[in-house]
Protein backbone atom coordinates (compact mmCIF):
# COMPACT_ATOMS: atom_id res chain seq x y z
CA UNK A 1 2.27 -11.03 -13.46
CA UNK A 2 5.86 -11.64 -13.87
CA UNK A 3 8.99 -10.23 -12.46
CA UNK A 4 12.81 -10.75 -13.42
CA UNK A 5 13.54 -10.62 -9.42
CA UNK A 6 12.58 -13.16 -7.27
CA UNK A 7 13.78 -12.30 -4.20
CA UNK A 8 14.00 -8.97 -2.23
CA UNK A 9 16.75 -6.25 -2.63
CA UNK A 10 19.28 -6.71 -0.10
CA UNK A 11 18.75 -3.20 1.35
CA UNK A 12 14.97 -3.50 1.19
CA UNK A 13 13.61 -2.13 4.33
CA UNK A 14 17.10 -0.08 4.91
CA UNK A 15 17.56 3.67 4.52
CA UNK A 16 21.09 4.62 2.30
CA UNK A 17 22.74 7.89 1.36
CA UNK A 18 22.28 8.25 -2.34
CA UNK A 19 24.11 11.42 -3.86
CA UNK A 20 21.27 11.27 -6.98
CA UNK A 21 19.59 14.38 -8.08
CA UNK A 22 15.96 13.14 -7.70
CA UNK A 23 12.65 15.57 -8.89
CA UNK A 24 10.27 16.83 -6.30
CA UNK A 25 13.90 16.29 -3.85
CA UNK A 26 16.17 18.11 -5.09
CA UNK A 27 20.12 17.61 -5.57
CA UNK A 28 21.30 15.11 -3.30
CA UNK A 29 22.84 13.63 -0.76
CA UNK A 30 19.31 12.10 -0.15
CA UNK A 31 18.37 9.52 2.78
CA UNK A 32 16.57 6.81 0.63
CA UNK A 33 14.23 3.83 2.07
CA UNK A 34 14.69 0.97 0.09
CA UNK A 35 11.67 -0.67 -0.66
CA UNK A 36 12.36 -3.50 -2.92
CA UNK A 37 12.94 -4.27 -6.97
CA UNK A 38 10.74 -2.29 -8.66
CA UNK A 39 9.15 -5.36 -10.49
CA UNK A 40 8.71 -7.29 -7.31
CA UNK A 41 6.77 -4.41 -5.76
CA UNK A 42 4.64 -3.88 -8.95
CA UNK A 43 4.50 -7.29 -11.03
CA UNK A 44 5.86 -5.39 -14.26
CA UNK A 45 9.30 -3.39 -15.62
CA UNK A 46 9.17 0.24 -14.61
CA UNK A 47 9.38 0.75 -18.59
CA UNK A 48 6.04 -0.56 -18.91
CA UNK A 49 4.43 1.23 -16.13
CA UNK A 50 1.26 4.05 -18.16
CA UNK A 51 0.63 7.34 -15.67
CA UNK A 52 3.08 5.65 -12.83
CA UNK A 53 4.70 9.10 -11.71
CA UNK A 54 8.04 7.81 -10.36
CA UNK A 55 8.29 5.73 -13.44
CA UNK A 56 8.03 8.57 -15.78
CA UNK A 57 10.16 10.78 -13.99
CA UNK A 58 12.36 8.35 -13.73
CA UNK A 59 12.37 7.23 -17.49
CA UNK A 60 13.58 10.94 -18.17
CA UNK A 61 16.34 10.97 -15.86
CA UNK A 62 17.66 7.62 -16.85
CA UNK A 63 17.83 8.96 -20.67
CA UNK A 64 19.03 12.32 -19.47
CA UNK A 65 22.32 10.81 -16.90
CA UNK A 66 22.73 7.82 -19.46
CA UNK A 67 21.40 4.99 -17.13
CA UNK A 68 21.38 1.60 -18.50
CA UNK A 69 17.82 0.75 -19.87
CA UNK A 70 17.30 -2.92 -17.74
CA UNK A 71 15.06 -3.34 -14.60
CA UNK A 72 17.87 -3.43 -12.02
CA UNK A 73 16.07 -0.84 -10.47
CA UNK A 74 14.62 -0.40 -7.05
CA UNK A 75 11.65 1.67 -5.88
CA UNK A 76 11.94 3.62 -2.31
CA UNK A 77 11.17 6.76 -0.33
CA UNK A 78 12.62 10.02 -0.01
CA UNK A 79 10.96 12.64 2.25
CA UNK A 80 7.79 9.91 1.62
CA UNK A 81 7.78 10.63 -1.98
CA UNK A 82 8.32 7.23 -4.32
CA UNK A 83 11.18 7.27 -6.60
CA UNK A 84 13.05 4.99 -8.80
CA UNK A 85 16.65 4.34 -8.53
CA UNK A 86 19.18 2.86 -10.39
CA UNK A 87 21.48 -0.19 -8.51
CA UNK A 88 24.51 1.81 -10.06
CA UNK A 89 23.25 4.79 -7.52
CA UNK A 90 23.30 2.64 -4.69
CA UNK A 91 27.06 3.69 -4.17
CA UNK A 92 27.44 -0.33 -4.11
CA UNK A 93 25.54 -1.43 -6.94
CA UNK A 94 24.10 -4.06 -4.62
């Protein structure tokens, strides 16, 4: 397995505000728990991920707001549901 991130998200483990309309949570604000990169967590880009629900739901959202197509994205919790979230959404980009 490979990954493009080698070291953890610097808000992994830490809950943010994200303002992100997310599916099965409604519009935001949202309290998010940042897990980690996406491709740490799972060994593989999210665009590679077959039957992976927060990776397809999160495929059509990126196309739909316009969301850059790379794997600076980070998989996290909201109301214990798994989503996928773009650094841009951060509110920091961090």
């Amino acid at each position: 397995m490979s990954t493009h991130h080698t070291t953890p998200h610097p808000l992994a483990g830490q809950t943010v505000t994200i303002t992100t309309d997310l599916p099965d949570a409604g519009p935001g604000p949202h309290m998010f728990v940042v897990e980690d990169w996406h491709d740490r967590l799972f060994g593989q880009s999210w665009m590679f991920m077959r039957g992976h629900p927060a990776s397809l739901a999160y495929a059509v959202r990126s196309s739909v707001a316009g969301l850059p197509a790379d794997n600076e994205v980070v998989y996290g919790h909201v109301q214990g549901l798994g989503h996928l979230v773009h650094v841009n959404e951060l509110g920091g980009g961090a």
